[in-house]
PDB file of N, CA and C in Angstrom:
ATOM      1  N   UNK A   1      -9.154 107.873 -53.996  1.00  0.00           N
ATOM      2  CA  UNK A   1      -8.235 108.803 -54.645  1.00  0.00           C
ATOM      3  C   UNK A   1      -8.470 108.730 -56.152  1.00  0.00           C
ATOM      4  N   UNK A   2      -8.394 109.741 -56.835  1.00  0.00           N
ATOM      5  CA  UNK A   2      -8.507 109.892 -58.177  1.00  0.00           C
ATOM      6  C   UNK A   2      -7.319 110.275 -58.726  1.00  0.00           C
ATOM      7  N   UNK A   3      -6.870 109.054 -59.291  1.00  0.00           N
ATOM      8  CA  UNK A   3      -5.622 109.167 -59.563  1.00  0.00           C
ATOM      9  C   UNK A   3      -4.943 109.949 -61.240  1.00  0.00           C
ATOM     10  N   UNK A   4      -6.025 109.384 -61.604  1.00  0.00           N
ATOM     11  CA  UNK A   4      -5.773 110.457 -62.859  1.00  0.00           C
ATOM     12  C   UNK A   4      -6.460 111.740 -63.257  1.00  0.00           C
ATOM     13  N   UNK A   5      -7.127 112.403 -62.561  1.00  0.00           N
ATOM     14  CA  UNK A   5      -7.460 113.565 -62.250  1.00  0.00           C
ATOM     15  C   UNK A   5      -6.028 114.547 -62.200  1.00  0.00           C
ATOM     16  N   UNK A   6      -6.042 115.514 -63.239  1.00  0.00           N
ATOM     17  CA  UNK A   6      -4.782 116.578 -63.580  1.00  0.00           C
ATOM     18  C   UNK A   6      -4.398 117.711 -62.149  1.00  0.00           C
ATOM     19  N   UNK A   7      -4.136 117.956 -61.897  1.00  0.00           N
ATOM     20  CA  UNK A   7      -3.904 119.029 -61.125  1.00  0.00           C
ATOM     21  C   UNK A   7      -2.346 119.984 -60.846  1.00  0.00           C
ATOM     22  N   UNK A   8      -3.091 121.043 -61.344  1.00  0.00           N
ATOM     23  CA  UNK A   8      -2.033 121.983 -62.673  1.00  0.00           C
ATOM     24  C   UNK A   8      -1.075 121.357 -63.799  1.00  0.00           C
ATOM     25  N   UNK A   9      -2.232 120.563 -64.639  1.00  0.00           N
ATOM     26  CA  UNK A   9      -0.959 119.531 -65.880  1.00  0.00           C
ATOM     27  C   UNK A   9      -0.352 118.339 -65.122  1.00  0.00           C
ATOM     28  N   UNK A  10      -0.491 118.065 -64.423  1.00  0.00           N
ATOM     29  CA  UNK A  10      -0.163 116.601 -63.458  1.00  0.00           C
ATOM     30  C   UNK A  10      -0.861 116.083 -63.296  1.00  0.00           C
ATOM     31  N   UNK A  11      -0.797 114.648 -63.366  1.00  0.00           N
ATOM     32  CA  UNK A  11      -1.587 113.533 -62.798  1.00  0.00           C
ATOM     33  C   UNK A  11      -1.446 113.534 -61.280  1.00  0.00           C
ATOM     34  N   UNK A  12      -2.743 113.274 -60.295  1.00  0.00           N
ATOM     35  CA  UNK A  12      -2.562 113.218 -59.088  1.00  0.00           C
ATOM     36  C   UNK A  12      -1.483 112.360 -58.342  1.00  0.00           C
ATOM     37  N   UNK A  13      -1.593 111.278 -59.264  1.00  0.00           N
ATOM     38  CA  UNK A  13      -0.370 109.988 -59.306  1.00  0.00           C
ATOM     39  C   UNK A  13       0.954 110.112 -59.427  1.00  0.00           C
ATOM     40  N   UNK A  14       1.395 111.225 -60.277  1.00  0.00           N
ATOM     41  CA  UNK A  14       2.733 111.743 -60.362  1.00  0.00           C
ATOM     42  C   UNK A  14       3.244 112.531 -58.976  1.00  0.00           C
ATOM     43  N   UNK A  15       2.068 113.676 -58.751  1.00  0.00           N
ATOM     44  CA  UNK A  15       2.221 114.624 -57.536  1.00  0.00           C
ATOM     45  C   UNK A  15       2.664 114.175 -56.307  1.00  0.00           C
ATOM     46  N   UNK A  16       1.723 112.711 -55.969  1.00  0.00           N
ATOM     47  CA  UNK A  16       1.441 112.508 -54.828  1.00  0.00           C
ATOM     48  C   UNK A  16       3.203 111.832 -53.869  1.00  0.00           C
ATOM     49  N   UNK A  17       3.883 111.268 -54.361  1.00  0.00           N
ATOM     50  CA  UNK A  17       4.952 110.821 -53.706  1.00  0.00           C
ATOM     51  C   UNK A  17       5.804 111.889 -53.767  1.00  0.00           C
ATOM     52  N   UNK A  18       6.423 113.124 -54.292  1.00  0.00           N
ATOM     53  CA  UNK A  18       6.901 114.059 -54.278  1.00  0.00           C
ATOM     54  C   UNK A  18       6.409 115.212 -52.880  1.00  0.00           C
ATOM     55  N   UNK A  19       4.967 115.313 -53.189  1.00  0.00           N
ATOM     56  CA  UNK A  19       4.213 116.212 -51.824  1.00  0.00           C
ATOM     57  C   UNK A  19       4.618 115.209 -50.598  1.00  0.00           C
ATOM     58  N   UNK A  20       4.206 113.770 -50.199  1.00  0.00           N
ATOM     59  CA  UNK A  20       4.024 113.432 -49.489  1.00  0.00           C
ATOM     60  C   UNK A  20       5.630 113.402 -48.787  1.00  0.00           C
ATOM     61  N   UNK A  21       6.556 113.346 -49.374  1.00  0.00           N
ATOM     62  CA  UNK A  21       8.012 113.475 -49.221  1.00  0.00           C
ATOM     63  C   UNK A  21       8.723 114.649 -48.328  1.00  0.00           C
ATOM     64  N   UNK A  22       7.886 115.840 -49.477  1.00  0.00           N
ATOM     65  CA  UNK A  22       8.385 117.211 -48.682  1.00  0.00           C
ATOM     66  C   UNK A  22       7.607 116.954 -47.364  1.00  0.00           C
ATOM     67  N   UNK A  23       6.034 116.874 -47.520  1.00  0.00           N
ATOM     68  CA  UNK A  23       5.215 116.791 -46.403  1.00  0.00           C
ATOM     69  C   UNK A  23       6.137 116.223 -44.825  1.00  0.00           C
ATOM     70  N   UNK A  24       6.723 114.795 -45.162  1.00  0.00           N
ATOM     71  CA  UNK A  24       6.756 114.090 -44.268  1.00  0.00           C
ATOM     72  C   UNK A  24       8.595 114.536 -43.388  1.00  0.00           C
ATOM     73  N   UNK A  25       8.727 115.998 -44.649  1.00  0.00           N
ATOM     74  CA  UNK A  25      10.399 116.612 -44.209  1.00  0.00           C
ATOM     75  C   UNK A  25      10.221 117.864 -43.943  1.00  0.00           C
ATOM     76  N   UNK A  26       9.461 118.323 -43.550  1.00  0.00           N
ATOM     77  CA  UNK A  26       8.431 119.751 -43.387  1.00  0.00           C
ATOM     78  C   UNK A  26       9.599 119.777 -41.519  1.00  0.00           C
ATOM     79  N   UNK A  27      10.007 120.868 -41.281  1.00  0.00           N
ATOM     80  CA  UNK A  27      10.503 121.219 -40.211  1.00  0.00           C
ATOM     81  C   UNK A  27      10.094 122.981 -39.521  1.00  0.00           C
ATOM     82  N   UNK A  28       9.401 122.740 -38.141  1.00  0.00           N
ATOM     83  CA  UNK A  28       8.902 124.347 -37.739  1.00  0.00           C
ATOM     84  C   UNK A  28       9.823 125.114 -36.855  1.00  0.00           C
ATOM     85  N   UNK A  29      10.526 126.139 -37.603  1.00  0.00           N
ATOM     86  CA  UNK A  29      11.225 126.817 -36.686  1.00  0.00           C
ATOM     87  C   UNK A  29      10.631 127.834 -35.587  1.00  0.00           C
ATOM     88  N   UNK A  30      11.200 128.034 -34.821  1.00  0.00           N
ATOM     89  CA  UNK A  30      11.165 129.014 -33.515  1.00  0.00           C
ATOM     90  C   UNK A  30      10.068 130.089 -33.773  1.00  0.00           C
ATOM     91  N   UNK A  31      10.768 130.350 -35.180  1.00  0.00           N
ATOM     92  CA  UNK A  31       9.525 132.002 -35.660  1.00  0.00           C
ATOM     93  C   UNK A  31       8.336 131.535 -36.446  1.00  0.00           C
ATOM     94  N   UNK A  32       8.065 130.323 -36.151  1.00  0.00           N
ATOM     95  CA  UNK A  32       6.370 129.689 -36.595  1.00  0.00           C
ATOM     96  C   UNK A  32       6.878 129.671 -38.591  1.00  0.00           C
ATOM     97  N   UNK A  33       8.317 129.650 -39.194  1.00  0.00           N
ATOM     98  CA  UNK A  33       8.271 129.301 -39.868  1.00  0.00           C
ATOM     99  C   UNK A  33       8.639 128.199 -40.130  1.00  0.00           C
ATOM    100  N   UNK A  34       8.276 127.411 -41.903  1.00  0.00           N
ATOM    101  CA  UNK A  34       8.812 126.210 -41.943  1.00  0.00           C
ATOM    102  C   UNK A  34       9.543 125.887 -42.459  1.00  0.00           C
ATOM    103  N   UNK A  35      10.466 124.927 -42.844  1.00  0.00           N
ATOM    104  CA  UNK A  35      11.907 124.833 -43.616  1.00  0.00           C
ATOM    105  C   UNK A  35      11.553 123.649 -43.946  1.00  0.00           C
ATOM    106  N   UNK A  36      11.962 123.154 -45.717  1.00  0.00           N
ATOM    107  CA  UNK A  36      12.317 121.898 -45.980  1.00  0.00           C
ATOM    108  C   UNK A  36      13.407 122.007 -46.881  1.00  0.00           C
ATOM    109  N   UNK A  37      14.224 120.881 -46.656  1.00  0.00           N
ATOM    110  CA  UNK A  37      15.110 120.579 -47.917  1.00  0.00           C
ATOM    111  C   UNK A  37      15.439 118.832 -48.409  1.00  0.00           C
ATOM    112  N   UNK A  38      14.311 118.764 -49.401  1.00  0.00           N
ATOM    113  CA  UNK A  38      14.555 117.707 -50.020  1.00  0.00           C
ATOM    114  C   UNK A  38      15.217 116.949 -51.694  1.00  0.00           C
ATOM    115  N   UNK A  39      15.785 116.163 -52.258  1.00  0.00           N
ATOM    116  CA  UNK A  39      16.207 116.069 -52.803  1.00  0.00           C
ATOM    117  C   UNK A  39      14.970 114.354 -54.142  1.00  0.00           C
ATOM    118  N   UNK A  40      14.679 115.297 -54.828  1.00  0.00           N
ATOM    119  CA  UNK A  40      13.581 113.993 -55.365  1.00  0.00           C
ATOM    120  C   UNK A  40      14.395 113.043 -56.697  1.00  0.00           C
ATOM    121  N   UNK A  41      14.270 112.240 -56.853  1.00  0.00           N
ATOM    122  CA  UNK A  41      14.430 111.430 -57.758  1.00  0.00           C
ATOM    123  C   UNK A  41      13.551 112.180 -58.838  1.00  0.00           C
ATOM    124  N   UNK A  42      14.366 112.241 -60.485  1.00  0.00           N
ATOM    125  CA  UNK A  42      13.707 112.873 -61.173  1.00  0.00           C
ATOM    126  C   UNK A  42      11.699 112.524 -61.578  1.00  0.00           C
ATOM    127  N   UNK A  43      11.627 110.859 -61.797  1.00  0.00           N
ATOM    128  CA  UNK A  43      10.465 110.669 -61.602  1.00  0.00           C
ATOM    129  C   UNK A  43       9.484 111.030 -60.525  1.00  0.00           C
ATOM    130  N   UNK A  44       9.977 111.430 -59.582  1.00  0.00           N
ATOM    131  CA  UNK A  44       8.985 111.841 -58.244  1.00  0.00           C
ATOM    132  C   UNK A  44       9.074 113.832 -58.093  1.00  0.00           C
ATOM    133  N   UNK A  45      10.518 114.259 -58.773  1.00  0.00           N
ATOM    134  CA  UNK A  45      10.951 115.816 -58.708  1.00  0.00           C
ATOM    135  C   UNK A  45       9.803 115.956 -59.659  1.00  0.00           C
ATOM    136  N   UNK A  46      10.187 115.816 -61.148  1.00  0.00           N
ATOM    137  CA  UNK A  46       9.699 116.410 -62.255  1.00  0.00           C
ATOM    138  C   UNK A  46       8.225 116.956 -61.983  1.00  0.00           C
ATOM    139  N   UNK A  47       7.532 115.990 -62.041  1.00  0.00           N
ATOM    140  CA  UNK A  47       6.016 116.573 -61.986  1.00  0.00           C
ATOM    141  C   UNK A  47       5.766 117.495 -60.988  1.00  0.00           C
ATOM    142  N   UNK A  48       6.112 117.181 -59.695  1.00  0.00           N
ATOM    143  CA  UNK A  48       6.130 118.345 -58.680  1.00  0.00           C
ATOM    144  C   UNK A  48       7.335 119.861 -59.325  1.00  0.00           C
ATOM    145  N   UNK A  49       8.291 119.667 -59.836  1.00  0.00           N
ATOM    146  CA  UNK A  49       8.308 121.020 -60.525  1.00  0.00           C
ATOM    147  C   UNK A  49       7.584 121.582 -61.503  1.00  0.00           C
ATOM    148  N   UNK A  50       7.294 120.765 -62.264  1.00  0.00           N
ATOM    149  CA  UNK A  50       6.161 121.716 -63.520  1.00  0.00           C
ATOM    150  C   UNK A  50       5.047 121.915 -63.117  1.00  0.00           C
ATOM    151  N   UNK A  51       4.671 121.269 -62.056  1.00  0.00           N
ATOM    152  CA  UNK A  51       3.249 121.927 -61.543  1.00  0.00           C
ATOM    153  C   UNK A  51       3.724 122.789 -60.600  1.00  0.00           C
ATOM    154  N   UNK A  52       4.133 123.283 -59.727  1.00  0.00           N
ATOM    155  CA  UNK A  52       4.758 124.140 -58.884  1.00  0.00           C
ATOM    156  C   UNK A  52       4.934 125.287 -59.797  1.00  0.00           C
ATOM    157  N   UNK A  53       5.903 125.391 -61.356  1.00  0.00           N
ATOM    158  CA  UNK A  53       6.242 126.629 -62.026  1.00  0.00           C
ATOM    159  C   UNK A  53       4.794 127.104 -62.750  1.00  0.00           C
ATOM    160  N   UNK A  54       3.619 126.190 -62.786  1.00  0.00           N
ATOM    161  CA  UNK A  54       2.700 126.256 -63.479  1.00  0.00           C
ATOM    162  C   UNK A  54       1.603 127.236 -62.321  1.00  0.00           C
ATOM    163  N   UNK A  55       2.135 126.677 -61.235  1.00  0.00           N
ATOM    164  CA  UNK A  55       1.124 127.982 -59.764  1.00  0.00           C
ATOM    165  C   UNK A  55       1.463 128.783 -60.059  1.00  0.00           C
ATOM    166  N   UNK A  56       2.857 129.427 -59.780  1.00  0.00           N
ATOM    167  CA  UNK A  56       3.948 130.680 -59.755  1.00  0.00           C
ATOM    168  C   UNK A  56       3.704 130.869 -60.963  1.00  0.00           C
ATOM    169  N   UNK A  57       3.099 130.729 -62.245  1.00  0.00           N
ATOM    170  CA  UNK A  57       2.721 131.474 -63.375  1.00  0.00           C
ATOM    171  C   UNK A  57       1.652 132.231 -63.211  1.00  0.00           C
ATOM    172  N   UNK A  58       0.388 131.810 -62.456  1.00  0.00           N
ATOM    173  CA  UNK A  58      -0.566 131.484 -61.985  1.00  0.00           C
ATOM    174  C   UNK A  58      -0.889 133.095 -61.121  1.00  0.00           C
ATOM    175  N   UNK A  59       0.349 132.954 -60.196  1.00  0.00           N
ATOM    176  CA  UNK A  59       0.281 133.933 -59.286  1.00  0.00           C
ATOM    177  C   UNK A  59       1.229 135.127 -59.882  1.00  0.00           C
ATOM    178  N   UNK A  60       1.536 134.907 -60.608  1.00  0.00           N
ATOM    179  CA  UNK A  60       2.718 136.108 -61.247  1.00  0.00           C
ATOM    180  C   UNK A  60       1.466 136.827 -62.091  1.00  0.00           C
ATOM    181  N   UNK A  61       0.545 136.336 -62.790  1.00  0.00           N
ATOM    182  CA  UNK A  61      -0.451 136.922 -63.825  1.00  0.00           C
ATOM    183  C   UNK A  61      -1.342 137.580 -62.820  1.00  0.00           C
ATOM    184  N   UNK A  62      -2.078 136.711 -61.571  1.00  0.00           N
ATOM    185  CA  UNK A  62      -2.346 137.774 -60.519  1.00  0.00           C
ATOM    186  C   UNK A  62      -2.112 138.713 -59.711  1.00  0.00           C
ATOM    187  N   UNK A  63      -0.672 139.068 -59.710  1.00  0.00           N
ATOM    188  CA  UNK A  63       0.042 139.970 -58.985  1.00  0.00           C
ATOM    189  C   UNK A  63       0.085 140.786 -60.249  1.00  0.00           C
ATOM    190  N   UNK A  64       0.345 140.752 -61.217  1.00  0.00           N
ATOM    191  CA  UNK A  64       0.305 141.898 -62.444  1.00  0.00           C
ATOM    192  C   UNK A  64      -0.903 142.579 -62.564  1.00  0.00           C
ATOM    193  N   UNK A  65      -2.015 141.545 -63.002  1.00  0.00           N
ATOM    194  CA  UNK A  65      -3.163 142.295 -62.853  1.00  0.00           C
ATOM    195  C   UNK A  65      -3.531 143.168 -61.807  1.00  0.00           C
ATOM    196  N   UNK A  66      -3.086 142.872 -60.245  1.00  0.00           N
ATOM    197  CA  UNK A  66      -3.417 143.460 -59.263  1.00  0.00           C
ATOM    198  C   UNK A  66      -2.845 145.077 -59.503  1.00  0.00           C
ATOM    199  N   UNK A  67      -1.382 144.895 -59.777  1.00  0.00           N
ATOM    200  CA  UNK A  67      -0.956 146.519 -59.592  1.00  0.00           C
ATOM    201  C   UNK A  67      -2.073 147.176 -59.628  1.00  0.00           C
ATOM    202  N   UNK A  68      -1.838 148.421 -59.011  1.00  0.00           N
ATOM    203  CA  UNK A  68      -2.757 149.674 -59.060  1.00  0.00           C
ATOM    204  C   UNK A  68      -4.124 149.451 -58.444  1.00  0.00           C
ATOM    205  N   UNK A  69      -4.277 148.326 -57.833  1.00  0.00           N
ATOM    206  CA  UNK A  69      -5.739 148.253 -57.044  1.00  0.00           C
ATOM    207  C   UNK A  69      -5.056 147.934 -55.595  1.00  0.00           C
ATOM    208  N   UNK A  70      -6.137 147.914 -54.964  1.00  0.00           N
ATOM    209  CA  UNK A  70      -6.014 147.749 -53.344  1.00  0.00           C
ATOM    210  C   UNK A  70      -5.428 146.659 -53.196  1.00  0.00           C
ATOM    211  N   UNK A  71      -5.789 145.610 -54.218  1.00  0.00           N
ATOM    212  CA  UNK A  71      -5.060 143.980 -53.933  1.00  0.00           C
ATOM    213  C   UNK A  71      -4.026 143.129 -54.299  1.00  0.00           C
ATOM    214  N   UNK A  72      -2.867 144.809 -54.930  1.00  0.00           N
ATOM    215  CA  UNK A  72      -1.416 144.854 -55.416  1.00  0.00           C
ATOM    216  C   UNK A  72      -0.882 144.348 -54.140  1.00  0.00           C
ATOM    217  N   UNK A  73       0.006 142.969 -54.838  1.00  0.00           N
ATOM    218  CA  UNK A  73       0.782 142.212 -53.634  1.00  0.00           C
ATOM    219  C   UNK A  73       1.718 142.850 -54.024  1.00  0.00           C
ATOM    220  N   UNK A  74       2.961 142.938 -52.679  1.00  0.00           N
ATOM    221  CA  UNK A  74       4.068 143.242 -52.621  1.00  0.00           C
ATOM    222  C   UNK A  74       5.170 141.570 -52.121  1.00  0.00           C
ATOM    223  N   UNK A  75       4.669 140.479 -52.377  1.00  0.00           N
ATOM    224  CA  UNK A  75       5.828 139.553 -51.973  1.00  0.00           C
ATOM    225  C   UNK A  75       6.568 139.124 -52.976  1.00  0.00           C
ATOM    226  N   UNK A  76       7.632 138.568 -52.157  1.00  0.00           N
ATOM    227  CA  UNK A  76       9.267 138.445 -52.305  1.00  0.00           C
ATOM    228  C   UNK A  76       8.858 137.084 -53.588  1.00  0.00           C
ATOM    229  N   UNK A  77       9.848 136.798 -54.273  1.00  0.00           N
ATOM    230  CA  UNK A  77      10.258 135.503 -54.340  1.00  0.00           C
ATOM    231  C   UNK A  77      10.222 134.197 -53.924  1.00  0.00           C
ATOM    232  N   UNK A  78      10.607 134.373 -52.696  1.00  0.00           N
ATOM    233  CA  UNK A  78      10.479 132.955 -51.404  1.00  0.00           C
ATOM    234  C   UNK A  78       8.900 133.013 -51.005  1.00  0.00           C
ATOM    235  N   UNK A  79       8.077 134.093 -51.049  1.00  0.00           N
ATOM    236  CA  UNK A  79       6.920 134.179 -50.757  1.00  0.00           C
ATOM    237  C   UNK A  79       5.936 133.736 -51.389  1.00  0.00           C
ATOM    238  N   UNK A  80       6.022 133.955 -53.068  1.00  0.00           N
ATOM    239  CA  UNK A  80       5.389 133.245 -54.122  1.00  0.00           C
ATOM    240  C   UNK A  80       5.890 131.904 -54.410  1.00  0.00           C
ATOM    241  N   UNK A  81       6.789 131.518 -54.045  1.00  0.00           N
ATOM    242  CA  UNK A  81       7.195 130.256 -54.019  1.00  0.00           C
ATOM    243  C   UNK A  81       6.832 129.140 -52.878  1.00  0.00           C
ATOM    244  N   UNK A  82       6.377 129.843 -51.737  1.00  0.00           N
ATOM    245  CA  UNK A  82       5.667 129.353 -50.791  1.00  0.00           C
ATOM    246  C   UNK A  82       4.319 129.198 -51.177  1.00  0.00           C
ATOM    247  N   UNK A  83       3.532 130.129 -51.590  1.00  0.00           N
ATOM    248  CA  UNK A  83       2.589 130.464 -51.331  1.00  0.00           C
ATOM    249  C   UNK A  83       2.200 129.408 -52.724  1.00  0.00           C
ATOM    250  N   UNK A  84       2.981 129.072 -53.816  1.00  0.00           N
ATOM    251  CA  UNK A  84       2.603 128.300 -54.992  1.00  0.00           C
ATOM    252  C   UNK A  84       2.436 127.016 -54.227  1.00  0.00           C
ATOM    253  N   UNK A  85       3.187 126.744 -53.358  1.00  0.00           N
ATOM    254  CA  UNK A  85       3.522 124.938 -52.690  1.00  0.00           C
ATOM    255  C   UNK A  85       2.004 125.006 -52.488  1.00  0.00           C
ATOM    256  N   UNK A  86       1.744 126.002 -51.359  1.00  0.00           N
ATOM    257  CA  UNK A  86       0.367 125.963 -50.682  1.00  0.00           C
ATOM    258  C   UNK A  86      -0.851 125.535 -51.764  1.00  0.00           C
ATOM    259  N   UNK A  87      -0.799 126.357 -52.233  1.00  0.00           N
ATOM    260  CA  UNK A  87      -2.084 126.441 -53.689  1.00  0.00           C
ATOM    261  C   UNK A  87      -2.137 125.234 -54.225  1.00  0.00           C
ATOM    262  N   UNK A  88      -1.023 124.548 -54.559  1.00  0.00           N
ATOM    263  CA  UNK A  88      -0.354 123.421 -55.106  1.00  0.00           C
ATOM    264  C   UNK A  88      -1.292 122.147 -54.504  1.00  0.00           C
ATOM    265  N   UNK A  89      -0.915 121.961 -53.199  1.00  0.00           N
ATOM    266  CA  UNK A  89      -1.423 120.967 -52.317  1.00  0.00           C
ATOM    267  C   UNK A  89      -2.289 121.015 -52.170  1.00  0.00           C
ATOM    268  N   UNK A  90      -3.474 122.185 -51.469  1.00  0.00           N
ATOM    269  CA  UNK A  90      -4.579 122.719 -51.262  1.00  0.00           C
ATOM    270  C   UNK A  90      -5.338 122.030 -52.949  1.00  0.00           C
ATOM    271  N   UNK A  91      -4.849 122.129 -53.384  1.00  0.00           N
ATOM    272  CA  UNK A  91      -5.514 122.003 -55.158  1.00  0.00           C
ATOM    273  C   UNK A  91      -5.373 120.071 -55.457  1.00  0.00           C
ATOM    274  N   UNK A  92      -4.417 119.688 -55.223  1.00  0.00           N
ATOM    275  CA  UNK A  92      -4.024 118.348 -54.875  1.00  0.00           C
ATOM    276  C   UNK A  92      -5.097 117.438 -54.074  1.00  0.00           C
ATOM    277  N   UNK A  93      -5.325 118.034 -52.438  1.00  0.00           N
ATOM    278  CA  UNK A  93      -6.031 117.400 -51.730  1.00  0.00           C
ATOM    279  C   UNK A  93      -7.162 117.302 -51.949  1.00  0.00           C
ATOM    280  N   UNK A  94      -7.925 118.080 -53.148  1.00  0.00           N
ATOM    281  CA  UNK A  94      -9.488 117.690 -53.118  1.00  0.00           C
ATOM    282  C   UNK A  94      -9.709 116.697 -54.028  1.00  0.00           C
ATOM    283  N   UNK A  95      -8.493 115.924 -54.689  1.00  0.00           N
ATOM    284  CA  UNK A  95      -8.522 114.834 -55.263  1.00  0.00           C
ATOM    285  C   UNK A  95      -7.966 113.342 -54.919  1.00  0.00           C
ATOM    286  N   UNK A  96      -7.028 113.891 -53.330  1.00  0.00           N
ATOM    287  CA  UNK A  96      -6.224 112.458 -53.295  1.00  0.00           C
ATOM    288  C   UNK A  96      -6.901 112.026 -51.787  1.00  0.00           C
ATOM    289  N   UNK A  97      -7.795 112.262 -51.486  1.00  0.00           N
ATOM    290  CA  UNK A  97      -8.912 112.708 -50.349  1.00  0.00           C
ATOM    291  C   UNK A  97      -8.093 110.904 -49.640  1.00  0.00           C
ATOM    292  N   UNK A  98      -7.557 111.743 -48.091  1.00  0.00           N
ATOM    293  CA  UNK A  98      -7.691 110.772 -47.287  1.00  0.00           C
ATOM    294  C   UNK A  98      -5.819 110.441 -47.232  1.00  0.00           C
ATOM    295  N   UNK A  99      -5.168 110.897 -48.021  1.00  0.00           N
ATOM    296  CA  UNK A  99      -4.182 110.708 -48.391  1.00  0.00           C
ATOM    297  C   UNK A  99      -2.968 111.455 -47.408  1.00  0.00           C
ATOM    298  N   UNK A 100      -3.478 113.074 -47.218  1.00  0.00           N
ATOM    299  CA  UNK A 100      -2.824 113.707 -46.135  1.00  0.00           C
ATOM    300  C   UNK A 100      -2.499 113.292 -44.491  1.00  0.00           C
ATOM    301  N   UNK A 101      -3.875 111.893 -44.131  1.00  0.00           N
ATOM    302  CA  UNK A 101      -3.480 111.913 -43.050  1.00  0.00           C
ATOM    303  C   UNK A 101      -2.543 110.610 -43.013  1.00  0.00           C
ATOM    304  N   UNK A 102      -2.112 110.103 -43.932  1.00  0.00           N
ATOM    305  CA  UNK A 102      -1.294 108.776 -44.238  1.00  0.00           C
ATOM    306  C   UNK A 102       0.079 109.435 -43.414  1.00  0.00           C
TER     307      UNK A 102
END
């Protein structure tokens, strides 16, 4: 694991007990969606929020640019906020290698 390797302005080291938290509170409902609700201690919250608002910046500048082309998104709120977690982790795991299947 490369622990001080940034990923979105975070240290992998900060990220990693926050993801692994939600990860391990991750619940699949009926309609193949997923639900979590966790509560972090600010040292384990913090970094997982500023990198999280730092995706959703991320994806807000790509959804702007998109208007008016074929690859204008239309999602919600809860959708870019999902879809930031995803990016988030996905972006995470090619540095904390080995760590997801803990």
């Amino acid at each position: 694991m490369k622990l001080n390797e940034l990923v979105y302005g975070e240290s992998v080291e900060a990220l990693t007990p926050g993801i692994l938290t939600i990860g391990d509170n991750l619940k699949p409902a009926k309609d193949g969606s997923v639900h979590c609700s966790v509560r972090l201690e600010p040292e384990r919250g913090n970094p997982l929020r500023r990198a999280l608002l730092r995706v959703e910046a991320e994806l807000l500048r790509e959804d702007a640019d998109a208007v008016g082309t074929l690859h204008e998104s239309q999602r919600t709120y809860e959708e870019r906020a999902a879809d930031a977690f995803v990016r988030l982790v996905q972006a995470w795991a090619v540095y904390s290698s080995g760590r997801l299947e803990n």
